[in-house]
PDB file of N, CA and C in Angstrom:
ATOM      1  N   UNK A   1      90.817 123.627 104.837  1.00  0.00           N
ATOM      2  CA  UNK A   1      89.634 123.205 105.556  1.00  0.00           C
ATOM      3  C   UNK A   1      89.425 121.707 105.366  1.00  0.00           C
ATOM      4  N   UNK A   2      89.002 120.801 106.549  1.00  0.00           N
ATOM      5  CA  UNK A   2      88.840 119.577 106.395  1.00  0.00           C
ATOM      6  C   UNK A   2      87.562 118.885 105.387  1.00  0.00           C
ATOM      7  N   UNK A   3      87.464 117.967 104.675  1.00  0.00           N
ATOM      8  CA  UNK A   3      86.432 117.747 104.187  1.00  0.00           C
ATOM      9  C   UNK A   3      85.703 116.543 104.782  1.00  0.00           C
ATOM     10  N   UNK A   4      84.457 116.448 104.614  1.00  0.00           N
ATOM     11  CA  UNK A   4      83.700 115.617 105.408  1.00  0.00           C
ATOM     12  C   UNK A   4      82.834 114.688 104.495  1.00  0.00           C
ATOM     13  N   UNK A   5      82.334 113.288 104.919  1.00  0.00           N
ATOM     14  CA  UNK A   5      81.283 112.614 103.928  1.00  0.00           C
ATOM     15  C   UNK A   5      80.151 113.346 104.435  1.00  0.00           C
ATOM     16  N   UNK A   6      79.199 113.202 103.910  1.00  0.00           N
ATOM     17  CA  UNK A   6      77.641 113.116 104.522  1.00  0.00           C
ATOM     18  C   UNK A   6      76.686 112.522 104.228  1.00  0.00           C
ATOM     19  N   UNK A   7      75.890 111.672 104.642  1.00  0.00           N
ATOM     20  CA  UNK A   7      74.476 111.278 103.916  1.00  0.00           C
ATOM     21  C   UNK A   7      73.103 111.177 104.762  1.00  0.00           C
ATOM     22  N   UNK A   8      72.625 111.798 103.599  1.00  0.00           N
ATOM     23  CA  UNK A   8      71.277 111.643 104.574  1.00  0.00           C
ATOM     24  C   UNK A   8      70.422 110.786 104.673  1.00  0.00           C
ATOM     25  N   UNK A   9      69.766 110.531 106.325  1.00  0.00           N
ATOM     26  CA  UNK A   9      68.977 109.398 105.769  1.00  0.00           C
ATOM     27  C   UNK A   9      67.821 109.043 105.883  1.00  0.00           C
ATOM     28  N   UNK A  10      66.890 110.168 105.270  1.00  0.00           N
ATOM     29  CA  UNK A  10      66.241 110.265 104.599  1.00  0.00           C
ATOM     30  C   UNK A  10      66.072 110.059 102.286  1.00  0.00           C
ATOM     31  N   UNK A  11      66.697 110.748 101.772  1.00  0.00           N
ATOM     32  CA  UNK A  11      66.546 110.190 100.941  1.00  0.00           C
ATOM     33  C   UNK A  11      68.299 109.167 100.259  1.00  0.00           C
ATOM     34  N   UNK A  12      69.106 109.534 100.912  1.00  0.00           N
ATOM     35  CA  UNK A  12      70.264 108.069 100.729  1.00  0.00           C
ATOM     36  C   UNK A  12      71.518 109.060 100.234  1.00  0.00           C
ATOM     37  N   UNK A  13      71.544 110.231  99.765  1.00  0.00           N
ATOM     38  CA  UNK A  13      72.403 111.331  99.206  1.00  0.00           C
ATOM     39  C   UNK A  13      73.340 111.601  99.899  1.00  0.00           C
ATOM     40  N   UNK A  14      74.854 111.328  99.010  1.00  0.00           N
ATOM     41  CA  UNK A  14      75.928 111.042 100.005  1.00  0.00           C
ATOM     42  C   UNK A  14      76.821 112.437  99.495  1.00  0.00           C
ATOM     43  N   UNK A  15      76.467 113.325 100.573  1.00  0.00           N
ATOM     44  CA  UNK A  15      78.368 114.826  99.659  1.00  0.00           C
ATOM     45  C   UNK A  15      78.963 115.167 100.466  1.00  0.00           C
ATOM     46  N   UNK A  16      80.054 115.518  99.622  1.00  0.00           N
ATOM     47  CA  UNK A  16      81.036 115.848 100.281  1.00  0.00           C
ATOM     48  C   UNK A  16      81.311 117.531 100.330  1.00  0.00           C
ATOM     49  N   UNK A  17      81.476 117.826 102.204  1.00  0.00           N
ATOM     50  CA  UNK A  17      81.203 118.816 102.749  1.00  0.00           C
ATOM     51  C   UNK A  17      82.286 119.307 103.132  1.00  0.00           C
ATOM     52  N   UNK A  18      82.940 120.537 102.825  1.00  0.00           N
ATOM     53  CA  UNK A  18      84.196 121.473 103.780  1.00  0.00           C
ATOM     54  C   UNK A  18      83.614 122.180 104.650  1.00  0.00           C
ATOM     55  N   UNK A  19      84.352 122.208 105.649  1.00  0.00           N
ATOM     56  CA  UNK A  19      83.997 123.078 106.850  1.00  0.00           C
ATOM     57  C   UNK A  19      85.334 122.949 107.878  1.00  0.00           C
ATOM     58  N   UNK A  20      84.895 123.952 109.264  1.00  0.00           N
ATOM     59  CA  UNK A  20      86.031 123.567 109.886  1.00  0.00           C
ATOM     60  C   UNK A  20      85.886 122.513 111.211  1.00  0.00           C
ATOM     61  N   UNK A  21      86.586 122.076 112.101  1.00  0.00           N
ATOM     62  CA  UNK A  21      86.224 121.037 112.835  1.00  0.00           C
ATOM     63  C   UNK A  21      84.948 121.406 113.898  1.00  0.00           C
ATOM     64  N   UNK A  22      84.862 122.828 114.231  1.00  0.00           N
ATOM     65  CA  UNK A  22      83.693 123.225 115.053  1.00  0.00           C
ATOM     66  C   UNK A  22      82.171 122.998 114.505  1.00  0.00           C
ATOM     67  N   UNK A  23      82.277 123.134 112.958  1.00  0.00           N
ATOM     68  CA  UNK A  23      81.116 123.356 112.437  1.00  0.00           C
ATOM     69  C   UNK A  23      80.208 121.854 112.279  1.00  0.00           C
ATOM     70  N   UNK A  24      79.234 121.964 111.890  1.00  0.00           N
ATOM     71  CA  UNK A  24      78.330 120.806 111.582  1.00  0.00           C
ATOM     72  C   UNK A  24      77.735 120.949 110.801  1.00  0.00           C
ATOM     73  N   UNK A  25      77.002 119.655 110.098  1.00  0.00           N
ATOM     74  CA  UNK A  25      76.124 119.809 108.969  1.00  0.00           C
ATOM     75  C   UNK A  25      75.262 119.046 109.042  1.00  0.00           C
ATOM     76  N   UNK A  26      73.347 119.194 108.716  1.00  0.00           N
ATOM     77  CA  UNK A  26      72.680 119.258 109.484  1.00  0.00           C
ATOM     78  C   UNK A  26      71.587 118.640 108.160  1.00  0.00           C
ATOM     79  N   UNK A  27      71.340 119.680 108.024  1.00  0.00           N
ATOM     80  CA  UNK A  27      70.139 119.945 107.050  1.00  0.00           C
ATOM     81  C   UNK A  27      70.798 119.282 105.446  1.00  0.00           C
ATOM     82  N   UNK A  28      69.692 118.782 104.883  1.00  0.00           N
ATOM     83  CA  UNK A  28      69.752 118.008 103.328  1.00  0.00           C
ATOM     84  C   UNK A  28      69.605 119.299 102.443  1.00  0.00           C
ATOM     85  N   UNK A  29      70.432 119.428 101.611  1.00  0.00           N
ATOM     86  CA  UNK A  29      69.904 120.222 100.246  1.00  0.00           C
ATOM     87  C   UNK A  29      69.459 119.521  99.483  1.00  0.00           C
ATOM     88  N   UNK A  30      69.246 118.460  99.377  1.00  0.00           N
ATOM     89  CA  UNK A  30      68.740 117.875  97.955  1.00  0.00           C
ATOM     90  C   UNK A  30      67.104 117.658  98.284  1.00  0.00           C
ATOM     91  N   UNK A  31      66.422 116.863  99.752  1.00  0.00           N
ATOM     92  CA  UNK A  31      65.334 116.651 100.019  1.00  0.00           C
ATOM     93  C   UNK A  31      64.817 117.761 100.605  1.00  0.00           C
ATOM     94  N   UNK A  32      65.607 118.846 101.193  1.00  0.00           N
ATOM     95  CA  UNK A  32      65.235 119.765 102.411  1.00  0.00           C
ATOM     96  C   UNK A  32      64.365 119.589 103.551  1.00  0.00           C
ATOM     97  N   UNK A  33      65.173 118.252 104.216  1.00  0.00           N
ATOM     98  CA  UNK A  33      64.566 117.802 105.282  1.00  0.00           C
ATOM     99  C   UNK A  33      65.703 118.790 106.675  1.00  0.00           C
ATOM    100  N   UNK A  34      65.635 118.633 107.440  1.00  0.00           N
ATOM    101  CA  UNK A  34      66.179 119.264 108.803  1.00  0.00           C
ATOM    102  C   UNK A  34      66.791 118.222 109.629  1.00  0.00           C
ATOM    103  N   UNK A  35      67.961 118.155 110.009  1.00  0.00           N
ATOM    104  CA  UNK A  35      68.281 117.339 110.805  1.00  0.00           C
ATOM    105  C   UNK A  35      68.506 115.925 110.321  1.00  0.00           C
ATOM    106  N   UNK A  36      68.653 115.474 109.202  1.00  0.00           N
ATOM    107  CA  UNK A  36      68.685 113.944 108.594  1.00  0.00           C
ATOM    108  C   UNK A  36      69.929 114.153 108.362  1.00  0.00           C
ATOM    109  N   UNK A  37      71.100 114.460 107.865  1.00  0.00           N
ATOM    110  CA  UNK A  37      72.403 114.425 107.897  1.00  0.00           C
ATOM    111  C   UNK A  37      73.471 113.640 108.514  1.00  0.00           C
ATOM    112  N   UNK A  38      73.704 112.547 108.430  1.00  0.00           N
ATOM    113  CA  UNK A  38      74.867 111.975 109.410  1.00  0.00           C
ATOM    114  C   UNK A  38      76.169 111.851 108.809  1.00  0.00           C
ATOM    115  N   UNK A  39      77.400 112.088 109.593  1.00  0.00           N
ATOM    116  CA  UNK A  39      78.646 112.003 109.394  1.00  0.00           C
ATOM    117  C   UNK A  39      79.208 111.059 108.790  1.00  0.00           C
ATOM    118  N   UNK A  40      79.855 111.139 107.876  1.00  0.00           N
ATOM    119  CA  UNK A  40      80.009 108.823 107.657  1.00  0.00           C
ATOM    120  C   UNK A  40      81.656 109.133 107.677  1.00  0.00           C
ATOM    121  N   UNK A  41      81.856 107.844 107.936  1.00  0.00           N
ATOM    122  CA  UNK A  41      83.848 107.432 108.469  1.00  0.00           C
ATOM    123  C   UNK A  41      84.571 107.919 107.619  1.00  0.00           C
ATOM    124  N   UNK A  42      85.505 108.391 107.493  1.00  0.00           N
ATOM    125  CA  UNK A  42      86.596 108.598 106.462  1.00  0.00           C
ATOM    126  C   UNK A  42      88.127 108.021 106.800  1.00  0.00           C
ATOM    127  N   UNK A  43      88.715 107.627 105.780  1.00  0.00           N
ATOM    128  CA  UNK A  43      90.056 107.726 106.212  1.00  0.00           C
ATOM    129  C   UNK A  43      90.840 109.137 105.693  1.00  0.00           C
ATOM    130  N   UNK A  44      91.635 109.355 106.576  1.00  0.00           N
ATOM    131  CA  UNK A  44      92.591 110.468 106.773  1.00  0.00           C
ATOM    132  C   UNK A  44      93.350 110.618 105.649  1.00  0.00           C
ATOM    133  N   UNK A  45      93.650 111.474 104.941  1.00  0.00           N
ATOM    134  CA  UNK A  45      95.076 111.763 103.875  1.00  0.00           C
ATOM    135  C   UNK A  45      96.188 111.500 104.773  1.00  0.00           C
ATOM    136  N   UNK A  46      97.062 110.656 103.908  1.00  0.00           N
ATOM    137  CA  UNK A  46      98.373 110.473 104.746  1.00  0.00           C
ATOM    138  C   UNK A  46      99.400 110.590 103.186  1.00  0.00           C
ATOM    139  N   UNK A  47     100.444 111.097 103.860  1.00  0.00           N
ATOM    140  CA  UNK A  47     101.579 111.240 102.684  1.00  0.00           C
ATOM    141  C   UNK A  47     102.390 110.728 103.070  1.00  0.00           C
ATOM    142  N   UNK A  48     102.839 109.765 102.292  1.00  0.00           N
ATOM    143  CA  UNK A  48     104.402 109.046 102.627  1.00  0.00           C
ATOM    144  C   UNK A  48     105.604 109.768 101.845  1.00  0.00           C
ATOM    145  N   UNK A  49     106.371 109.673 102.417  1.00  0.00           N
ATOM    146  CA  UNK A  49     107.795 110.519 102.265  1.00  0.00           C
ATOM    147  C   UNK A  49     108.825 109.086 101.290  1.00  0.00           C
ATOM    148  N   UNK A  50     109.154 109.396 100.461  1.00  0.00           N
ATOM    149  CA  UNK A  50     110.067 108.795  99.327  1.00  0.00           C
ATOM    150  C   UNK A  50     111.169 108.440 100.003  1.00  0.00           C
ATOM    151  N   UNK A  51     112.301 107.506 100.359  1.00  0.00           N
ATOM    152  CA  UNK A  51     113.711 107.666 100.636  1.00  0.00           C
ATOM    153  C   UNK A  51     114.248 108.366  99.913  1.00  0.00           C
ATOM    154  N   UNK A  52     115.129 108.541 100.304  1.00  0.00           N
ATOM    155  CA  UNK A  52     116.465 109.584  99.717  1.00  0.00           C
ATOM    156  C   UNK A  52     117.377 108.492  98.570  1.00  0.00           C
ATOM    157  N   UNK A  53     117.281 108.722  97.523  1.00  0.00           N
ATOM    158  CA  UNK A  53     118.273 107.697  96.720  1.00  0.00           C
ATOM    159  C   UNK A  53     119.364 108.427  96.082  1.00  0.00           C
ATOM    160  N   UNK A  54     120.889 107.561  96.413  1.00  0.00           N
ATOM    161  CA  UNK A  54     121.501 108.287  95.613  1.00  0.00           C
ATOM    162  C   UNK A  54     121.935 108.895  94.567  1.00  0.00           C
ATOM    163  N   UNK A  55     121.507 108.649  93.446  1.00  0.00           N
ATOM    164  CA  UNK A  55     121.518 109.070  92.285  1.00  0.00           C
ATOM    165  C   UNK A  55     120.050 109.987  91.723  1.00  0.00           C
ATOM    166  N   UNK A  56     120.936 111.418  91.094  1.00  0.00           N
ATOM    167  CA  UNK A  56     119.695 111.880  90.723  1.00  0.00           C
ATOM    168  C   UNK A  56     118.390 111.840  89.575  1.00  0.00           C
ATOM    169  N   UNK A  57     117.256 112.656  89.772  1.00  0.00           N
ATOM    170  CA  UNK A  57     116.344 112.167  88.903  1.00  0.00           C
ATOM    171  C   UNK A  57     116.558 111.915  87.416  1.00  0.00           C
ATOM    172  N   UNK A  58     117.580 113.095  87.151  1.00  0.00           N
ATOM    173  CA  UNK A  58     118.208 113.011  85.711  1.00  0.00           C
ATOM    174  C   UNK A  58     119.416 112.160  85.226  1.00  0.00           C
ATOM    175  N   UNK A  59     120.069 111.481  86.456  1.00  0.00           N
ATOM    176  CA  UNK A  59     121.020 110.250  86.267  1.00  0.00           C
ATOM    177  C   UNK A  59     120.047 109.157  86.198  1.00  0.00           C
ATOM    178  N   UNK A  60     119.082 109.044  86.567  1.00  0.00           N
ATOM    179  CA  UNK A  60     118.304 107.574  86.588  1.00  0.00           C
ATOM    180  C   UNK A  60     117.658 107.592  85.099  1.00  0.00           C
ATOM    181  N   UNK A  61     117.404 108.509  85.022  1.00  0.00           N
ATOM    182  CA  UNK A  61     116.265 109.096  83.369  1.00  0.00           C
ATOM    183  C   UNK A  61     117.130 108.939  82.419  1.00  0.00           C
ATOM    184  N   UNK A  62     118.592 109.178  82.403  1.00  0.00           N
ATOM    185  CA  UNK A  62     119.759 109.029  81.352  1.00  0.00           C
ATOM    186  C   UNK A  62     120.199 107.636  81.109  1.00  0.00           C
ATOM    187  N   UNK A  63     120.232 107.005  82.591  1.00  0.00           N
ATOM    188  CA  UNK A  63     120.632 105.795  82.539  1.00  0.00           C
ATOM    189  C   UNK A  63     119.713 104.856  81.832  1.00  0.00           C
ATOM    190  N   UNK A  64     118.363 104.896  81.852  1.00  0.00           N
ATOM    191  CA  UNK A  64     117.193 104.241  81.592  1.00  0.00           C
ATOM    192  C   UNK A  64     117.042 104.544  79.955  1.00  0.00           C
ATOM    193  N   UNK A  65     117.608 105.697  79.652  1.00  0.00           N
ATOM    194  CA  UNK A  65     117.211 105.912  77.840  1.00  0.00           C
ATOM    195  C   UNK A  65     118.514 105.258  77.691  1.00  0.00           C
ATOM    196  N   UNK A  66     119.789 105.378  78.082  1.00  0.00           N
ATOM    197  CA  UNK A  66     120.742 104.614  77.035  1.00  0.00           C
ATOM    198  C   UNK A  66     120.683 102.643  77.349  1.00  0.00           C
ATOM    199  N   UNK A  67     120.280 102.281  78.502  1.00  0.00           N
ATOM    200  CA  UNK A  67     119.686 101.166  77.991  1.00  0.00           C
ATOM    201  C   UNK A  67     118.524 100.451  77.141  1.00  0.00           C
ATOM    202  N   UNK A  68     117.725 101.382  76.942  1.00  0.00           N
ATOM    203  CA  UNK A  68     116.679 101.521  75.862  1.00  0.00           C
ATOM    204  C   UNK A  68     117.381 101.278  74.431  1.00  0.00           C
ATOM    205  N   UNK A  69     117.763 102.548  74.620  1.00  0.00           N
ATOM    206  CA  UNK A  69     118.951 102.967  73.461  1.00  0.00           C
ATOM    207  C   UNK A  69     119.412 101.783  72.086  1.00  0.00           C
ATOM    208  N   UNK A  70     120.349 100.899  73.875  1.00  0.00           N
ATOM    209  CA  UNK A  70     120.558  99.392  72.840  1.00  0.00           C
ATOM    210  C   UNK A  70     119.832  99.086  72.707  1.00  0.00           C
ATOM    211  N   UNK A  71     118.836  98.291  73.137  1.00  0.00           N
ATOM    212  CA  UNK A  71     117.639  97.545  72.794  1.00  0.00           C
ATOM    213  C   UNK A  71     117.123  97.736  71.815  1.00  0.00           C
ATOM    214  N   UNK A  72     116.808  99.161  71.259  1.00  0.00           N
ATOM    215  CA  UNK A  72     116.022  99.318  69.804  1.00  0.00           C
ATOM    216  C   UNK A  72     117.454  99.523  69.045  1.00  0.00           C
ATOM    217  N   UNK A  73     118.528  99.446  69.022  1.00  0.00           N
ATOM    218  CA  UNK A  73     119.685  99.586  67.660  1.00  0.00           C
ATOM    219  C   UNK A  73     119.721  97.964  67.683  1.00  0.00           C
ATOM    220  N   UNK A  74     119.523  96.568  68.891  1.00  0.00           N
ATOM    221  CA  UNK A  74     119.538  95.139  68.480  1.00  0.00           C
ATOM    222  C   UNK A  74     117.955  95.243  67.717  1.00  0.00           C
ATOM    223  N   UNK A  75     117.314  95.768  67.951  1.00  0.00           N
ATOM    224  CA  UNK A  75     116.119  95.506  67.637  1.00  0.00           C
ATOM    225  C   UNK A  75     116.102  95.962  65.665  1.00  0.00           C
ATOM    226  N   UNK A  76     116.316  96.592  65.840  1.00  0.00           N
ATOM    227  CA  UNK A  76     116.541  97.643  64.271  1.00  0.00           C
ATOM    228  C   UNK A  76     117.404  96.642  63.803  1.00  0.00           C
ATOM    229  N   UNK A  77     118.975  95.714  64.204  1.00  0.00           N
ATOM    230  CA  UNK A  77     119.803  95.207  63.277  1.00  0.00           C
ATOM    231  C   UNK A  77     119.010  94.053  63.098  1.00  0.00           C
ATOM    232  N   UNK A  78     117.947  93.047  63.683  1.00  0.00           N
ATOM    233  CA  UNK A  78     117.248  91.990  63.627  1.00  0.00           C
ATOM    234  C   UNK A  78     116.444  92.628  62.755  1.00  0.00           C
ATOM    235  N   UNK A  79     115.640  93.725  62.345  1.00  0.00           N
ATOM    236  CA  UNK A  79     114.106  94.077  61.841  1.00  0.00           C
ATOM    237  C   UNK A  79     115.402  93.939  60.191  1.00  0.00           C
ATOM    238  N   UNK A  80     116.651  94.560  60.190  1.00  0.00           N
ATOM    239  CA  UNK A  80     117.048  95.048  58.876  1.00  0.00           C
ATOM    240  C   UNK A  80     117.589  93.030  58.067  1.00  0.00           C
ATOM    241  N   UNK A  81     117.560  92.391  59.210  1.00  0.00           N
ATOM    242  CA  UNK A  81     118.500  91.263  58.642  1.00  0.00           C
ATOM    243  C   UNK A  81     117.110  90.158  58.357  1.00  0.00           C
ATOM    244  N   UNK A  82     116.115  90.487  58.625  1.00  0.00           N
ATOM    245  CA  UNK A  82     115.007  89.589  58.278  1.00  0.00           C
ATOM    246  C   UNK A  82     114.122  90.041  57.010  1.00  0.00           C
ATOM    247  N   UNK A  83     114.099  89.016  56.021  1.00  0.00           N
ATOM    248  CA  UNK A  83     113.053  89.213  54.901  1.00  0.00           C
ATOM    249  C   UNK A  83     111.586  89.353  54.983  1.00  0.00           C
ATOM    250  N   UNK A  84     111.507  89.658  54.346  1.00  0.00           N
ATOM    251  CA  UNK A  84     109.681  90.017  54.694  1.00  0.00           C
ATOM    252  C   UNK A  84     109.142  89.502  53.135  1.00  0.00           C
ATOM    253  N   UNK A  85     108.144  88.822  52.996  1.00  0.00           N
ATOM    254  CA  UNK A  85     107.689  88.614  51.640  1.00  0.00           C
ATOM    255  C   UNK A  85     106.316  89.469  51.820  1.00  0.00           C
ATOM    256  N   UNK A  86     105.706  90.303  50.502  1.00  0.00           N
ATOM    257  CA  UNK A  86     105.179  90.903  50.006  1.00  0.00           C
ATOM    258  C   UNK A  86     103.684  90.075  50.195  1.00  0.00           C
ATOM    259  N   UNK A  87     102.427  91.290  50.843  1.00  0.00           N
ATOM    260  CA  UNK A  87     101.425  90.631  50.838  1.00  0.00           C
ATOM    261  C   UNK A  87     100.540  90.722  49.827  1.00  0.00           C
TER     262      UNK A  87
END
């Protein structure tokens, strides 16, 4: 079912309403006035579609930890070859 803004304007109360495209909405629940309800703009859900890449999710995820990989064994031989004095 589509969802809709609403606010009324009477006291300024803005919700959000499901229904289907025939229906309308009219009346305030919050003030219980009749007829103060107006529609407000929305933009549309849109889904964009990913390209197709060649390599899969678990070749990219493998590839990405063993370059990691090195990075913390240079990182670890720099942390082991530096002194640290005592605070």
């Amino acid at each position: 079912m589509p969802r809709y803004n609403y606010e009324c304007s009477n006291c300024g109360e803005v919700m959000i309403v499901f229904h289907s495209m025939e229906d309308t909405f009219t009346d305030c629940k919050v003030c219980l006035q009749i007829n103060t309800m107006k529609k407000l703009l929305s933009r549309p859900l849109t889904v964009k579609k990913r390209k197709p890449t060649d390599k899969k999710i678990g070749a990219v995820t493998k590839e990405y930890i063993e370059k990691n990989r090195e990075i913390l064994k240079q990182q670890k031989k720099e942390a082991k070859e530096k002194t640290y004095e005592p605070a």
